[in-house]
N, C-alpha and C. Protein backbone atom coordinates (compact mmCIF):
# COMPACT_ATOMS: atom_id res chain seq x y z
N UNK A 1 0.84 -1.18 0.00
CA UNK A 1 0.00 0.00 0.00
C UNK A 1 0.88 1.25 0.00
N UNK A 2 1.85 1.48 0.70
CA UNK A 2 2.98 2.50 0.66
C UNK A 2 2.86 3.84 0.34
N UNK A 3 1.66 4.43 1.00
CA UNK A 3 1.34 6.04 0.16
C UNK A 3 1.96 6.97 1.24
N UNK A 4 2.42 7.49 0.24
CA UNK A 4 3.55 8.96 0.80
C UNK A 4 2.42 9.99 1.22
N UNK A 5 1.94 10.93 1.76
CA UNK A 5 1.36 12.21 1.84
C UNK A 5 2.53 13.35 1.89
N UNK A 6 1.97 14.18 1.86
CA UNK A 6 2.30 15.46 1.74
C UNK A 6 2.66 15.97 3.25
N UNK A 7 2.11 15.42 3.80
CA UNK A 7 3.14 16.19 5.58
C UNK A 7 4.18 15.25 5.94
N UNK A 8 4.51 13.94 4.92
CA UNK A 8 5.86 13.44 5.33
C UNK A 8 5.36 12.17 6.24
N UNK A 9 4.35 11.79 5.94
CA UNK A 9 3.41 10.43 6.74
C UNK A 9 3.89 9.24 5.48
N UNK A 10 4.09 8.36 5.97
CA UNK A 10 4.23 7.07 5.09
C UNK A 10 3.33 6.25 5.74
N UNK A 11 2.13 5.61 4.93
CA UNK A 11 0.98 5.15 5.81
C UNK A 11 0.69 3.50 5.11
N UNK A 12 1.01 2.43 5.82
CA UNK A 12 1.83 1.16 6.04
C UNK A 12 0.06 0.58 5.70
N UNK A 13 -0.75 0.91 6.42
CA UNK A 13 -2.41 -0.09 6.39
C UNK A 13 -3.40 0.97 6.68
N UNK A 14 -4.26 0.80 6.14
CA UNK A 14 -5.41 1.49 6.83
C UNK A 14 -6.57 0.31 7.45
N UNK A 15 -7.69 0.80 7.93
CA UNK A 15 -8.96 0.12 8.82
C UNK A 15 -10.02 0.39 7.73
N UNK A 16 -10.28 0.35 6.92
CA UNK A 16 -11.66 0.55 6.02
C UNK A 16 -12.60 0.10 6.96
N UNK A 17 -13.03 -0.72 7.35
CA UNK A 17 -13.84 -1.52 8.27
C UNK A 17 -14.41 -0.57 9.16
N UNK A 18 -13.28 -0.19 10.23
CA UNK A 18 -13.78 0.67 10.84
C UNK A 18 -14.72 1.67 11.11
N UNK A 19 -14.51 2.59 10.03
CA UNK A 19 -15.68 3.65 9.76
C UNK A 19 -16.88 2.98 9.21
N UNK A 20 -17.31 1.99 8.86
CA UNK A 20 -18.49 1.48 8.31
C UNK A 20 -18.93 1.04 9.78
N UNK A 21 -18.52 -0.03 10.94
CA UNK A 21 -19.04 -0.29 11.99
C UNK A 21 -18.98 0.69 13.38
N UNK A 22 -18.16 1.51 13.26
CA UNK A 22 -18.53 2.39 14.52
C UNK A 22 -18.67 4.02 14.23
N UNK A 23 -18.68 4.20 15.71
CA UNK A 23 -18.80 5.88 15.19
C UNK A 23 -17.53 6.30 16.11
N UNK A 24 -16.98 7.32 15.38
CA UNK A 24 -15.50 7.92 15.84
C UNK A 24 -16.40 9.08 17.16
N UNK A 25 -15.81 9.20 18.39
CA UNK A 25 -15.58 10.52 19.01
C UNK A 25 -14.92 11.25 19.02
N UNK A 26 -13.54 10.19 19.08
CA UNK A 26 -11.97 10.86 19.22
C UNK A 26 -11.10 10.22 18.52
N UNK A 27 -9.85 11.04 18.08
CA UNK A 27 -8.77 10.24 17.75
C UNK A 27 -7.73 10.58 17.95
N UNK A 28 -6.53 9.67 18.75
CA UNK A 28 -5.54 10.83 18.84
C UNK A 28 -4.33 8.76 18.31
N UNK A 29 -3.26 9.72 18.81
CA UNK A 29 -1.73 8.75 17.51
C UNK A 29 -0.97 8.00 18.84
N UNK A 30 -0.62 7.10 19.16
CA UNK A 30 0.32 6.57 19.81
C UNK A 30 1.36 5.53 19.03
N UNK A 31 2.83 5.31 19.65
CA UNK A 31 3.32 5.13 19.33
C UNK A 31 3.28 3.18 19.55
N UNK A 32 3.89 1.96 18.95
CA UNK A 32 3.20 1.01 19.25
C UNK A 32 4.98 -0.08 19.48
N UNK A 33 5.32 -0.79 20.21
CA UNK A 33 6.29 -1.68 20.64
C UNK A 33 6.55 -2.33 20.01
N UNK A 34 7.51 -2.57 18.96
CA UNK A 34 7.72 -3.68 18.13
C UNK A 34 9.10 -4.55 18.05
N UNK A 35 9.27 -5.69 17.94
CA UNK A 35 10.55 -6.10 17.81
C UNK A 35 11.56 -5.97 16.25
N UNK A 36 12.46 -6.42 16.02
CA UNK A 36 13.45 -6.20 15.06
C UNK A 36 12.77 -6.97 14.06
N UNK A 37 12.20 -8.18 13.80
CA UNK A 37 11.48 -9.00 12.81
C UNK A 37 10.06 -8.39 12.78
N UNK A 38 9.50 -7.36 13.48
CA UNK A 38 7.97 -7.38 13.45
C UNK A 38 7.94 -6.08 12.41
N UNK A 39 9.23 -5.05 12.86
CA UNK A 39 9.09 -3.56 12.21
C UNK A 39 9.68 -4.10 10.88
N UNK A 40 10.26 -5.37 10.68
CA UNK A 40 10.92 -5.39 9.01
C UNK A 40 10.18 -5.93 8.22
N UNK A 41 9.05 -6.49 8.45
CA UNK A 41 7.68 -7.03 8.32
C UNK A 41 7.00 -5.15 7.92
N UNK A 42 6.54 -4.54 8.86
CA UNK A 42 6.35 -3.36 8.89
C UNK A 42 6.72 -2.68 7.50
N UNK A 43 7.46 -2.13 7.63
CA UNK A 43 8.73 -1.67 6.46
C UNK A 43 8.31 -2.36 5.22
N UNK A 44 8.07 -3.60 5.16
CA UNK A 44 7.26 -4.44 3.87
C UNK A 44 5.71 -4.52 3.84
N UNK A 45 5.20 -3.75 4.68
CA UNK A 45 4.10 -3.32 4.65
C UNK A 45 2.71 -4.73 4.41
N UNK A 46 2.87 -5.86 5.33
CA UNK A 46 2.47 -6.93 6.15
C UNK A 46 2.12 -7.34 6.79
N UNK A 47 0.84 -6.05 7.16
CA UNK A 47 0.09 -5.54 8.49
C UNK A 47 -1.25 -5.38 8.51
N UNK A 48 -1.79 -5.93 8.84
CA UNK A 48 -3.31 -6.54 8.80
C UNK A 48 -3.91 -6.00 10.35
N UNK A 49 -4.76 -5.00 10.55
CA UNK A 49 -5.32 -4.57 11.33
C UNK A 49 -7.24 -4.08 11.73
N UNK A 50 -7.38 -5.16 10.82
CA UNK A 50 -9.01 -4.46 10.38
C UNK A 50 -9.65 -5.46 11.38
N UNK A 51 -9.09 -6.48 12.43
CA UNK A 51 -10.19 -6.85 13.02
C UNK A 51 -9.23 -6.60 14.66
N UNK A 52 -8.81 -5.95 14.77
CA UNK A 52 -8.13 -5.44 15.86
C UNK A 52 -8.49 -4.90 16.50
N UNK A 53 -8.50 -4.53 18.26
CA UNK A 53 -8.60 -3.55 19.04
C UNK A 53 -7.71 -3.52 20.17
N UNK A 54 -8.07 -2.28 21.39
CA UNK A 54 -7.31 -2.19 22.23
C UNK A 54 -8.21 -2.58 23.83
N UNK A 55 -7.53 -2.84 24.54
CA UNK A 55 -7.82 -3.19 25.90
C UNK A 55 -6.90 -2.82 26.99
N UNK A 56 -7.68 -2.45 28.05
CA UNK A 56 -6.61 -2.10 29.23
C UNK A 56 -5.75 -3.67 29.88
N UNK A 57 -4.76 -3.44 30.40
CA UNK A 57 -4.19 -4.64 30.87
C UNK A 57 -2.86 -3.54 31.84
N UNK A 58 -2.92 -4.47 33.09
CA UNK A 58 -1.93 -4.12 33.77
C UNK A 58 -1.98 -2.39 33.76
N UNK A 59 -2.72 -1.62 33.86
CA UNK A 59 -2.93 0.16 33.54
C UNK A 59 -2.05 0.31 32.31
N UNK A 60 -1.82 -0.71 30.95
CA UNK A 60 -1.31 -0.33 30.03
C UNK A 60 -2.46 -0.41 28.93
N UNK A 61 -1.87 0.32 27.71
CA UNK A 61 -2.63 0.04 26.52
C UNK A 61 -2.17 -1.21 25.72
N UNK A 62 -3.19 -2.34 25.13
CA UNK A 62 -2.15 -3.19 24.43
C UNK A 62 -3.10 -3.77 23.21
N UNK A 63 -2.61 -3.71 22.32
CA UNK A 63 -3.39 -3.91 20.88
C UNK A 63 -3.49 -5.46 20.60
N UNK A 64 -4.64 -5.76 20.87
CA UNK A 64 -5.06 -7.27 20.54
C UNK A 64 -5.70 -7.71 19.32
N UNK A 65 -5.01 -8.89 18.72
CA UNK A 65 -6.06 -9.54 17.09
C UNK A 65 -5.20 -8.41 16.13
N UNK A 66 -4.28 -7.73 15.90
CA UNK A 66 -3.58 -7.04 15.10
C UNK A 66 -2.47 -8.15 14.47
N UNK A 67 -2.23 -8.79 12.87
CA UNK A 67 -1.80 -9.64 12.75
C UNK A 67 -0.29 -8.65 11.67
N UNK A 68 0.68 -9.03 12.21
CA UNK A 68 1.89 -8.70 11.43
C UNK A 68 2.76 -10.00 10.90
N UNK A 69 2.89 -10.17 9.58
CA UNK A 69 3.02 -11.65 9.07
C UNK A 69 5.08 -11.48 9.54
N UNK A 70 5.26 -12.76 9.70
CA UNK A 70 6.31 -13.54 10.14
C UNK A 70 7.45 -13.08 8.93
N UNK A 71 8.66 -12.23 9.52
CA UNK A 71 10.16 -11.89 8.32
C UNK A 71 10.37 -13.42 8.00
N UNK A 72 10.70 -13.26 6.67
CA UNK A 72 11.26 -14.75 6.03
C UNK A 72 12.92 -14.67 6.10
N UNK A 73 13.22 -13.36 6.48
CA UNK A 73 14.83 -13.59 6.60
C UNK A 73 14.93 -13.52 8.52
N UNK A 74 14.38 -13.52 9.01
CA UNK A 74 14.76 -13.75 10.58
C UNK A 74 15.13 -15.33 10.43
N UNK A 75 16.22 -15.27 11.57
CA UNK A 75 16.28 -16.87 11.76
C UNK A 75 15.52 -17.60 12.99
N UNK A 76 15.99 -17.95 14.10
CA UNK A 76 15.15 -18.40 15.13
C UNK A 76 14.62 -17.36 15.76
N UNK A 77 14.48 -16.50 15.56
CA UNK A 77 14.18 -15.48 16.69
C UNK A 77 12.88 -14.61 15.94
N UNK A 78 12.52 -15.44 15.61
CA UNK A 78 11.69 -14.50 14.43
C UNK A 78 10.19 -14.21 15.59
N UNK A 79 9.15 -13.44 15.47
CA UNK A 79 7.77 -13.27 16.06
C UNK A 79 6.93 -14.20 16.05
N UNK A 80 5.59 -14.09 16.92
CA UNK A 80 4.74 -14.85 16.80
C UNK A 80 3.85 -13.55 15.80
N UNK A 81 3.18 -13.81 14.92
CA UNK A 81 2.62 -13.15 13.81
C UNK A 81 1.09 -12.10 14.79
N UNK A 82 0.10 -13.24 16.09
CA UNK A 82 -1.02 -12.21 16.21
C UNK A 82 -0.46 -11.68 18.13
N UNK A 83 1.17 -11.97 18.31
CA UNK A 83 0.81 -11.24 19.42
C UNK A 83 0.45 -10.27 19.95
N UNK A 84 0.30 -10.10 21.09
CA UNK A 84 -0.39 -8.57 21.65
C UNK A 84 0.64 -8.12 22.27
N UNK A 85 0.69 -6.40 21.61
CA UNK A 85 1.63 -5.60 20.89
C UNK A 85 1.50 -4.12 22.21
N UNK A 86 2.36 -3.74 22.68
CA UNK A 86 2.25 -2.78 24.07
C UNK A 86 2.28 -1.28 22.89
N UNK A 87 0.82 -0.14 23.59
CA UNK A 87 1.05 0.90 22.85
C UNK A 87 1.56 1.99 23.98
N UNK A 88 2.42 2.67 23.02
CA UNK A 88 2.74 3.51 24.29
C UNK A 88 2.17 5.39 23.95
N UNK A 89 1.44 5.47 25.28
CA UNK A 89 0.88 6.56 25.14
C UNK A 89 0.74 7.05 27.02
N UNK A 90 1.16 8.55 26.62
CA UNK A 90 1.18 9.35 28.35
C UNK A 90 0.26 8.57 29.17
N UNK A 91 0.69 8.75 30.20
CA UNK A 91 -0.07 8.20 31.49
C UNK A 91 -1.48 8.95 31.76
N UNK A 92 -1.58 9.96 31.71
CA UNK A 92 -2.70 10.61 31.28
C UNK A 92 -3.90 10.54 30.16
N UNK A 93 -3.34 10.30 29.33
CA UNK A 93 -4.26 9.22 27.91
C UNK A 93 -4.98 8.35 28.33
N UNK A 94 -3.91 7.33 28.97
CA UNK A 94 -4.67 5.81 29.63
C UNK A 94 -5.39 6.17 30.54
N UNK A 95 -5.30 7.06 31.89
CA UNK A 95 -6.21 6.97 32.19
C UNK A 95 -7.33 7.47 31.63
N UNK A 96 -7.09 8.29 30.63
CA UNK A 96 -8.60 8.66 29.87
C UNK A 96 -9.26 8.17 29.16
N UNK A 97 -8.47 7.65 28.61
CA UNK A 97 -8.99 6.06 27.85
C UNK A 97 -9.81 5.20 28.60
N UNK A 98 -9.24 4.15 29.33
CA UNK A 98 -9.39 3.25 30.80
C UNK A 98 -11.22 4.17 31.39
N UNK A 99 -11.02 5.25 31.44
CA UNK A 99 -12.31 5.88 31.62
C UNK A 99 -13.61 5.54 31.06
N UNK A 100 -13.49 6.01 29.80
CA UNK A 100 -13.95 5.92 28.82
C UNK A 100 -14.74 4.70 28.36
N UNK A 101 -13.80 3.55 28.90
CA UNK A 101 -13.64 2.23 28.26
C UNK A 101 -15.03 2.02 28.98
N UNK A 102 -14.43 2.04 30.44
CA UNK A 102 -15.42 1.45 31.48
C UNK A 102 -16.52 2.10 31.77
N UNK A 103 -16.75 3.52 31.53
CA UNK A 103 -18.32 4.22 31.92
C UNK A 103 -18.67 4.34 30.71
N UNK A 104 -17.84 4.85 29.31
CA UNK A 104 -19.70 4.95 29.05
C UNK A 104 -19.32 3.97 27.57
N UNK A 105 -19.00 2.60 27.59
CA UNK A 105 -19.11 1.96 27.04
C UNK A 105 -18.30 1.82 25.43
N UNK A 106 -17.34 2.88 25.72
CA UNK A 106 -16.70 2.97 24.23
C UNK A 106 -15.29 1.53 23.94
N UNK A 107 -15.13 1.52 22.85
CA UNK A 107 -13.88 0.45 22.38
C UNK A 107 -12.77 1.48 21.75
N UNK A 108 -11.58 1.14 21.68
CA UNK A 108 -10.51 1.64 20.80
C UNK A 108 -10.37 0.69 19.73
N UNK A 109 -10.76 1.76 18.58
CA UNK A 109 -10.14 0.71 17.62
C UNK A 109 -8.84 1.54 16.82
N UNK A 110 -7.62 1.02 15.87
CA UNK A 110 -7.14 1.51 15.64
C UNK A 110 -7.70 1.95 14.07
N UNK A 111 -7.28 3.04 13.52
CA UNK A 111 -7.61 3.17 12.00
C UNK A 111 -6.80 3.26 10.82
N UNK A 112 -5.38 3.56 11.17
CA UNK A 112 -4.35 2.86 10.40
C UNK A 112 -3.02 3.06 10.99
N UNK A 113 -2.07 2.46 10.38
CA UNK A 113 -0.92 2.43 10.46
C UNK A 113 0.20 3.06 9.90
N UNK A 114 1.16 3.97 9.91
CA UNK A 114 2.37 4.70 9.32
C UNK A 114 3.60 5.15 10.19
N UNK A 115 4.10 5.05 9.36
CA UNK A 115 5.81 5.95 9.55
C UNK A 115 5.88 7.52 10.00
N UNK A 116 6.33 8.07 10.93
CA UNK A 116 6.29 9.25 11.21
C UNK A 116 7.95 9.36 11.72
N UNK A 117 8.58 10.23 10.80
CA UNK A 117 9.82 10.65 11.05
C UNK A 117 10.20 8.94 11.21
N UNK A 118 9.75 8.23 10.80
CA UNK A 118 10.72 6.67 10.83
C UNK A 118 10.67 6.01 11.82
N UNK A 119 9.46 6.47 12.48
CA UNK A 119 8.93 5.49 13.69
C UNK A 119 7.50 4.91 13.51
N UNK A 120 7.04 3.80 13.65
CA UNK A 120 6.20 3.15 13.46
C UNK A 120 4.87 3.86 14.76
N UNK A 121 3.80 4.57 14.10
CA UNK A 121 2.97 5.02 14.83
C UNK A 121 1.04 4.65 14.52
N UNK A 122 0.36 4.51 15.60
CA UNK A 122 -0.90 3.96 14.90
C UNK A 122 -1.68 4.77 15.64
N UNK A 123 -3.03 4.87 14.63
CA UNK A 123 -3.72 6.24 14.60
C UNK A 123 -5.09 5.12 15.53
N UNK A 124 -5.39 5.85 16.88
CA UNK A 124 -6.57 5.37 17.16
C UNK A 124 -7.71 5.63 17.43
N UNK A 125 -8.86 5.19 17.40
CA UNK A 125 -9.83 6.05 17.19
C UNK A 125 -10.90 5.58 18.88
N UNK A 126 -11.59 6.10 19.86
CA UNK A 126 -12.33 6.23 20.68
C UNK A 126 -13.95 6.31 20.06
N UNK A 127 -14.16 4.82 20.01
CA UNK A 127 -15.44 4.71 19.38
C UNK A 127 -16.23 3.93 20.08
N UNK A 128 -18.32 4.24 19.17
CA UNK A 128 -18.91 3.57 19.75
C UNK A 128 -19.41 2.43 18.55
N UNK A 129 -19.95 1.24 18.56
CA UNK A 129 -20.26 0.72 17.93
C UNK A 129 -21.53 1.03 17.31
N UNK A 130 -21.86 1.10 15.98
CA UNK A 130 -23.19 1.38 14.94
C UNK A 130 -24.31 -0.51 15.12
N UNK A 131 -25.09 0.10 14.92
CA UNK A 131 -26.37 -0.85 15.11
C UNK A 131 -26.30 -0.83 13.28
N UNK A 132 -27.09 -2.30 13.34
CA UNK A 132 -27.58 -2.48 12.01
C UNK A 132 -28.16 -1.51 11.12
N UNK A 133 -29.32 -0.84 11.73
CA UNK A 133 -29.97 0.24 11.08
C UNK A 133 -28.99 1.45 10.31
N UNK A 134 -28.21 1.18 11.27
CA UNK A 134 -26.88 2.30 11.00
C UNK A 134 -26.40 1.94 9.62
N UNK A 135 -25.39 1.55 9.88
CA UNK A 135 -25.06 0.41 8.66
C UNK A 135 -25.72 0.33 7.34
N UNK A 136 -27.45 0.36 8.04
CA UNK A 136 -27.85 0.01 6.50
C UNK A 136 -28.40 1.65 5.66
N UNK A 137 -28.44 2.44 6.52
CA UNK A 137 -28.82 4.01 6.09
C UNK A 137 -27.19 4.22 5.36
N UNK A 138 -25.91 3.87 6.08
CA UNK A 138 -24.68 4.16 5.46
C UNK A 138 -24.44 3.62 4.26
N UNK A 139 -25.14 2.38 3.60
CA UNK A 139 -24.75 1.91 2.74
C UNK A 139 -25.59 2.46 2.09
N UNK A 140 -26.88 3.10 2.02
CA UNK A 140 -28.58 3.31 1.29
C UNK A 140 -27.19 4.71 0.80
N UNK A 141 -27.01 5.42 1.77
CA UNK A 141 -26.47 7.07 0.80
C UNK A 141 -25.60 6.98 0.02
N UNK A 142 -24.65 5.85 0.24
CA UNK A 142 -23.34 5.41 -0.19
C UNK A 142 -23.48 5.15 -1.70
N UNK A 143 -24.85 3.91 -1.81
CA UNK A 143 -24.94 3.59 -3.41
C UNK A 143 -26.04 4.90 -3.63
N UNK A 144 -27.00 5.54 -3.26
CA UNK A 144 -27.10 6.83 -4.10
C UNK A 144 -26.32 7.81 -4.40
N UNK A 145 -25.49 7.68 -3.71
CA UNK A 145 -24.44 8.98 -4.62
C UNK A 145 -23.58 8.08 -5.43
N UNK A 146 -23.67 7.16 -5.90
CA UNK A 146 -23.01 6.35 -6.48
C UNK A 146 -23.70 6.11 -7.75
N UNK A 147 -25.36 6.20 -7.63
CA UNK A 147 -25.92 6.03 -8.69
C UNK A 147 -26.10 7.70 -9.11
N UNK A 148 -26.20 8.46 -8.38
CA UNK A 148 -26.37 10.20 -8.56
C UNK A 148 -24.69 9.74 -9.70
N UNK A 149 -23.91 10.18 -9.02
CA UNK A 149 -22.57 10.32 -10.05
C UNK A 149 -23.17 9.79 -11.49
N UNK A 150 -23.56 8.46 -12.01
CA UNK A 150 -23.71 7.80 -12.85
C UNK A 150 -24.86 8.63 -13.76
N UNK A 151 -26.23 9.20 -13.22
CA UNK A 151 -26.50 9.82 -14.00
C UNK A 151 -26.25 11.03 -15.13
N UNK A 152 -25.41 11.88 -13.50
CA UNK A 152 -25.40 13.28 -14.22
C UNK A 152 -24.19 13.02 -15.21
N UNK A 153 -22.77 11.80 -15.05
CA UNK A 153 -22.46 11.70 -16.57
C UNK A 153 -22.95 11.22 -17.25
N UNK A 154 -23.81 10.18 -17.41
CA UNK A 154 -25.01 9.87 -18.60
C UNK A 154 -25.38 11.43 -19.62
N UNK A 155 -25.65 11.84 -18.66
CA UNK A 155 -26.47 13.43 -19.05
C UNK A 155 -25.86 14.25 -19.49
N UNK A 156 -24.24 14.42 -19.60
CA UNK A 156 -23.57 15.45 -19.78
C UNK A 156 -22.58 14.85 -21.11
């Protein structure tokens, strides 16, 4: 996937998923723990995060079901591909997070993955989950402007 932007972001995966099943409140960037075989994996852009989230553990943040496939040049020391991955973010975050989690029912999910100044950073989002109905009004506007586009070039 490997897309460069314009503020100097190199952005490794995105979450498509995401925005179709929940609703964003917040989003802010933390930085995420990786070993020497997991970031060269990374770097080859081998990062599968669309059924992922975060959970408190030990008053830390730690990203669970995030799958980074196995370096073929590591030798024994290579990763386990879906472990759970420590994010690191101020002590102040977590507890706001950790808050969050537990009163009024929200999940972290992450929404993608990139390079910032050459450090591996993931963008997360403070969400609530969408109901079916949701879902299906998102998809109803989605293919009318999809069929809108199609007319007015017919017409023109």
């Amino acid at each position: 996937m490997n897309k460069k932007t314009n503020s100097g972001l190199k952005i490794i995966t995105l979450n498509r998923k995401a925005s179709f099943n929940y609703f964003f409140e917040d989003i802010l960037e933390a930085g995420i723990v990786l070993k020497g075989s997991e970031i060269k994996s990374v770097r080859e852009g081998k990062v599968n995060i669309a059924d992922s989230y975060a959970v408190e553990k030990n008053g830390e943040i730690v990203l669970i079901n995030s799958h980074i496939s196995s370096y073929k040049q590591a030798s024994y020391s290579n990763h386990n591909p879906t472990d759970v991955r420590k994010l690191l973010l101020n002590k102040r975050e977590i507890n706001k997070l950790i808050g969050k989690m537990q009163r009024e029912g929200f999940t972290i999910v992450p929404t993608k993955m990139y390079f910032k100044n050459g450090k591996a950073k993931i963008e997360l989002a403070v969400a609530k989950g969408k109901k079916k109905f949701d879902k299906r009004a998102v998809k109803k506007i989605r293919d009318w402007n999809r069929d809108k586009a199609r007319y007015i070039r017919k017409s023109s």
